[in-house]
C-alpha atoms as a PDB file:
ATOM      1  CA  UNK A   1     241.297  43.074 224.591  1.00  0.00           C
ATOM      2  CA  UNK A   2     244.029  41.575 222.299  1.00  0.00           C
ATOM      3  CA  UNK A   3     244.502  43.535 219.740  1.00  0.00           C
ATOM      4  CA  UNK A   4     244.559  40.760 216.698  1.00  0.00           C
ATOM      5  CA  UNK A   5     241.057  40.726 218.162  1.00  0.00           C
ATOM      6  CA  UNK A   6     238.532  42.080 216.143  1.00  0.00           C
ATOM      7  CA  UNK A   7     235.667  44.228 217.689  1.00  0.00           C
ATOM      8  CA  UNK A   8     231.966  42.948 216.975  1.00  0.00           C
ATOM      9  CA  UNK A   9     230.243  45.209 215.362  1.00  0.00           C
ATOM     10  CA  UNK A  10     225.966  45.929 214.772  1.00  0.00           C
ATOM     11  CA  UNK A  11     223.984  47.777 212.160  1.00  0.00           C
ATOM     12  CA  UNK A  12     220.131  47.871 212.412  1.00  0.00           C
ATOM     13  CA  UNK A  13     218.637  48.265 209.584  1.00  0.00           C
ATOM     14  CA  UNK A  14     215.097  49.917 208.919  1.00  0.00           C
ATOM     15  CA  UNK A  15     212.925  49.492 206.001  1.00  0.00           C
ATOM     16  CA  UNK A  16     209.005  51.151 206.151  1.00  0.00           C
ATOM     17  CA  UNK A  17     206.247  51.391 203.242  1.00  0.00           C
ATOM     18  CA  UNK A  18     207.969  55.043 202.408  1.00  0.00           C
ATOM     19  CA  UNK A  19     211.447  54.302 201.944  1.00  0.00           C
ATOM     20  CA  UNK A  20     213.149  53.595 198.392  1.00  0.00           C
ATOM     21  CA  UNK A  21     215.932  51.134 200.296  1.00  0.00           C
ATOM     22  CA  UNK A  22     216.244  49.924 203.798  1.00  0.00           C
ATOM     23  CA  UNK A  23     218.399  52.588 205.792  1.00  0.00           C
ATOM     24  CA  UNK A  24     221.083  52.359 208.462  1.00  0.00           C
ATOM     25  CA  UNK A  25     219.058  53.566 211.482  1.00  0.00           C
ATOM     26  CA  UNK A  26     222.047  52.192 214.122  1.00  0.00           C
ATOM     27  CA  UNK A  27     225.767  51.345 214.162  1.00  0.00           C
ATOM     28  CA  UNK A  28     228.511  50.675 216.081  1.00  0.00           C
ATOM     29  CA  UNK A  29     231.291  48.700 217.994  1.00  0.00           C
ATOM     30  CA  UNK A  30     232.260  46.864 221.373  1.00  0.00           C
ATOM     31  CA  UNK A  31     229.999  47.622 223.797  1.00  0.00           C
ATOM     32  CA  UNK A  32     227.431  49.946 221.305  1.00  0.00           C
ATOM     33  CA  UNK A  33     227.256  47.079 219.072  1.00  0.00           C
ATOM     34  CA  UNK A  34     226.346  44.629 221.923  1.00  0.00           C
ATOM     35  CA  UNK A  35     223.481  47.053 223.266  1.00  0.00           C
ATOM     36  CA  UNK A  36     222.251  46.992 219.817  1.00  0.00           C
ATOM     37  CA  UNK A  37     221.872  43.388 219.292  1.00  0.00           C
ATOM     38  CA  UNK A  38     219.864  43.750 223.247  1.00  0.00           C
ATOM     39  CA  UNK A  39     217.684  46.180 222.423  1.00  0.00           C
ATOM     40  CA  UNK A  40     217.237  43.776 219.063  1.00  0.00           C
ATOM     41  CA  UNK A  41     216.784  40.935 220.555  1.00  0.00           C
ATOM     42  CA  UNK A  42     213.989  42.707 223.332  1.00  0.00           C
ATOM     43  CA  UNK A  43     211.887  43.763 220.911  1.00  0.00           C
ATOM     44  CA  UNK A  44     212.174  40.379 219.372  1.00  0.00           C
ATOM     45  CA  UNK A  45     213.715  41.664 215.985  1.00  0.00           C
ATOM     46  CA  UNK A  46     215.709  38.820 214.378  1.00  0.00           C
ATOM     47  CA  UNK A  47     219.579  39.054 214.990  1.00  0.00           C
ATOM     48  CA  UNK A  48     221.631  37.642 211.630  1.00  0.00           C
ATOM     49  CA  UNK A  49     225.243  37.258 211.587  1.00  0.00           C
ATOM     50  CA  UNK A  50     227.019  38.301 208.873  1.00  0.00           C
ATOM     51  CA  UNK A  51     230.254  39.446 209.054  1.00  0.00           C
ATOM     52  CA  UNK A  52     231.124  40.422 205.344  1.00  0.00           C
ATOM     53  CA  UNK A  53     227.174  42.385 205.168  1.00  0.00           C
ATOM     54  CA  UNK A  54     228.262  44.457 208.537  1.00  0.00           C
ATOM     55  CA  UNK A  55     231.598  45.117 207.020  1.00  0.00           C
ATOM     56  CA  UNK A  56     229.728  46.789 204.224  1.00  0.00           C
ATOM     57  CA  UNK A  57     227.130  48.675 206.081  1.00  0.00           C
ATOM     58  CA  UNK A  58     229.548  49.896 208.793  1.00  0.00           C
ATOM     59  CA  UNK A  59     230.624  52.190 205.650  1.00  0.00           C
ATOM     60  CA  UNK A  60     226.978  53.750 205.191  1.00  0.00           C
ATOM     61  CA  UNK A  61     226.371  56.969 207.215  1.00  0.00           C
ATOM     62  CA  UNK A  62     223.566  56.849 209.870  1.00  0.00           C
ATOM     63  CA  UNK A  63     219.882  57.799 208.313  1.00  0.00           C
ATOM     64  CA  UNK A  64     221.297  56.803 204.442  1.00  0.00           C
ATOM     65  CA  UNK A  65     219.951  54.469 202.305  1.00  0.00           C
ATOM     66  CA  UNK A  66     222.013  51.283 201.360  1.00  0.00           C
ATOM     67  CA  UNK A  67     223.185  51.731 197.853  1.00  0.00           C
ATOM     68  CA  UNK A  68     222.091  49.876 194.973  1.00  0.00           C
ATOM     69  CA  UNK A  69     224.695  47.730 195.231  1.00  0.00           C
ATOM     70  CA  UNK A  70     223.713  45.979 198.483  1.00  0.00           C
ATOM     71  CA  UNK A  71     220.406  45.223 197.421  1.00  0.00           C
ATOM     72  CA  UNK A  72     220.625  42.181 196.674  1.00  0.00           C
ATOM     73  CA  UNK A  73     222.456  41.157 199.604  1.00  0.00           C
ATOM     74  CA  UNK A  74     220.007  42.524 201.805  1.00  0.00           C
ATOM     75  CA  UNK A  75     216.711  41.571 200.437  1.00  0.00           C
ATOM     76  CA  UNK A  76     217.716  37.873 200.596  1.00  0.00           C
ATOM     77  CA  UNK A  77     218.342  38.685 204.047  1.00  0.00           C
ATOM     78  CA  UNK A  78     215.106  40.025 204.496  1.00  0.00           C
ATOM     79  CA  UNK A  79     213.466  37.274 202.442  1.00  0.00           C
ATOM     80  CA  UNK A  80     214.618  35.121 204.807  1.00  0.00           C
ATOM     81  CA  UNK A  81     213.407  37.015 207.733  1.00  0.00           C
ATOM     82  CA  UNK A  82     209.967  36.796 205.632  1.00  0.00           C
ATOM     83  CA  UNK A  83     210.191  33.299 205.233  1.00  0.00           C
ATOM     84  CA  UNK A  84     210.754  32.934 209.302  1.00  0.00           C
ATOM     85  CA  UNK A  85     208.285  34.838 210.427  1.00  0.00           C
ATOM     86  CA  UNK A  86     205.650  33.763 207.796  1.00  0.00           C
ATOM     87  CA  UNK A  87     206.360  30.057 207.110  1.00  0.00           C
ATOM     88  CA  UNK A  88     206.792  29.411 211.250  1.00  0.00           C
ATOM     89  CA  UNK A  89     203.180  30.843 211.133  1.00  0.00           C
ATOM     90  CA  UNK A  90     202.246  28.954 207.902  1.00  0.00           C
ATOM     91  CA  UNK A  91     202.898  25.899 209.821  1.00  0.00           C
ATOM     92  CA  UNK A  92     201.506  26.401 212.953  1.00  0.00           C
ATOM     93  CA  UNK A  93     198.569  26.821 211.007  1.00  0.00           C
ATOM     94  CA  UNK A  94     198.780  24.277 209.076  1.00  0.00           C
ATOM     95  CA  UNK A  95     196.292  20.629 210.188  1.00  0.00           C
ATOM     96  CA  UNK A  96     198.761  17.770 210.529  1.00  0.00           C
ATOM     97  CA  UNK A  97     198.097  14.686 208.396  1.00  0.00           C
ATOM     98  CA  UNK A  98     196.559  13.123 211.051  1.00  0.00           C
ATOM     99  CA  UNK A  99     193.864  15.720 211.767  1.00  0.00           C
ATOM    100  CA  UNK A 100     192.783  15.910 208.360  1.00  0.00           C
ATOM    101  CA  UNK A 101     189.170  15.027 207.995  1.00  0.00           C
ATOM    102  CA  UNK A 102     188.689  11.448 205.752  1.00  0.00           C
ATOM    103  CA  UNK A 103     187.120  12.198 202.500  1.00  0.00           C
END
């Protein structure tokens, strides 16, 4: 590897009815940080790239909440997972113009 070559790195990120913040459940570099994004990606858990956010949470021990200061940053980022799962749905749902009954 060259070494102005920077490592890619993972954090996964869990967030259930009984936390007060999304935690860091997973971390890592190089090879740990591409078995993360495959396990991700098998369980069909959305995979966002964001260099500067990863930067940040790589600092967070394993099992801790993400500070106060990062919650912004990261419930955009799961708004937007929220609007990709839901609105996808939302418009699969959705009758076309076409199929709309005349009045």
């Amino acid at each position: 590897m060259d070494p102005h070559e920077k490592q890619q790195q993972a954090v996964a990120l869990a967030y259930g009815s009984n936390d007060a913040a999304p935690r860091v459940v997973a971390k890592g570099r190089g090879l740990l940080a591409e078995a993360i994004i495959e396990r991700a990606n098998a369980a069909g858990v959305y995979v966002h790239e964001s260099p500067e956010l990863v930067s940040l949470l790589m600092q967070i021990d394993l099992d801790q909440h993400i500070p106060p200061e990062l919650y912004r940053a990261v419930a955009e980022l799961l708004a937007w997972l929220y609007h990709l799962d839901h609105g996808a749905m939302e418009d699969a749902l959705r009758p076309a113009a076409h199929d709309t009954p005349p009045a």
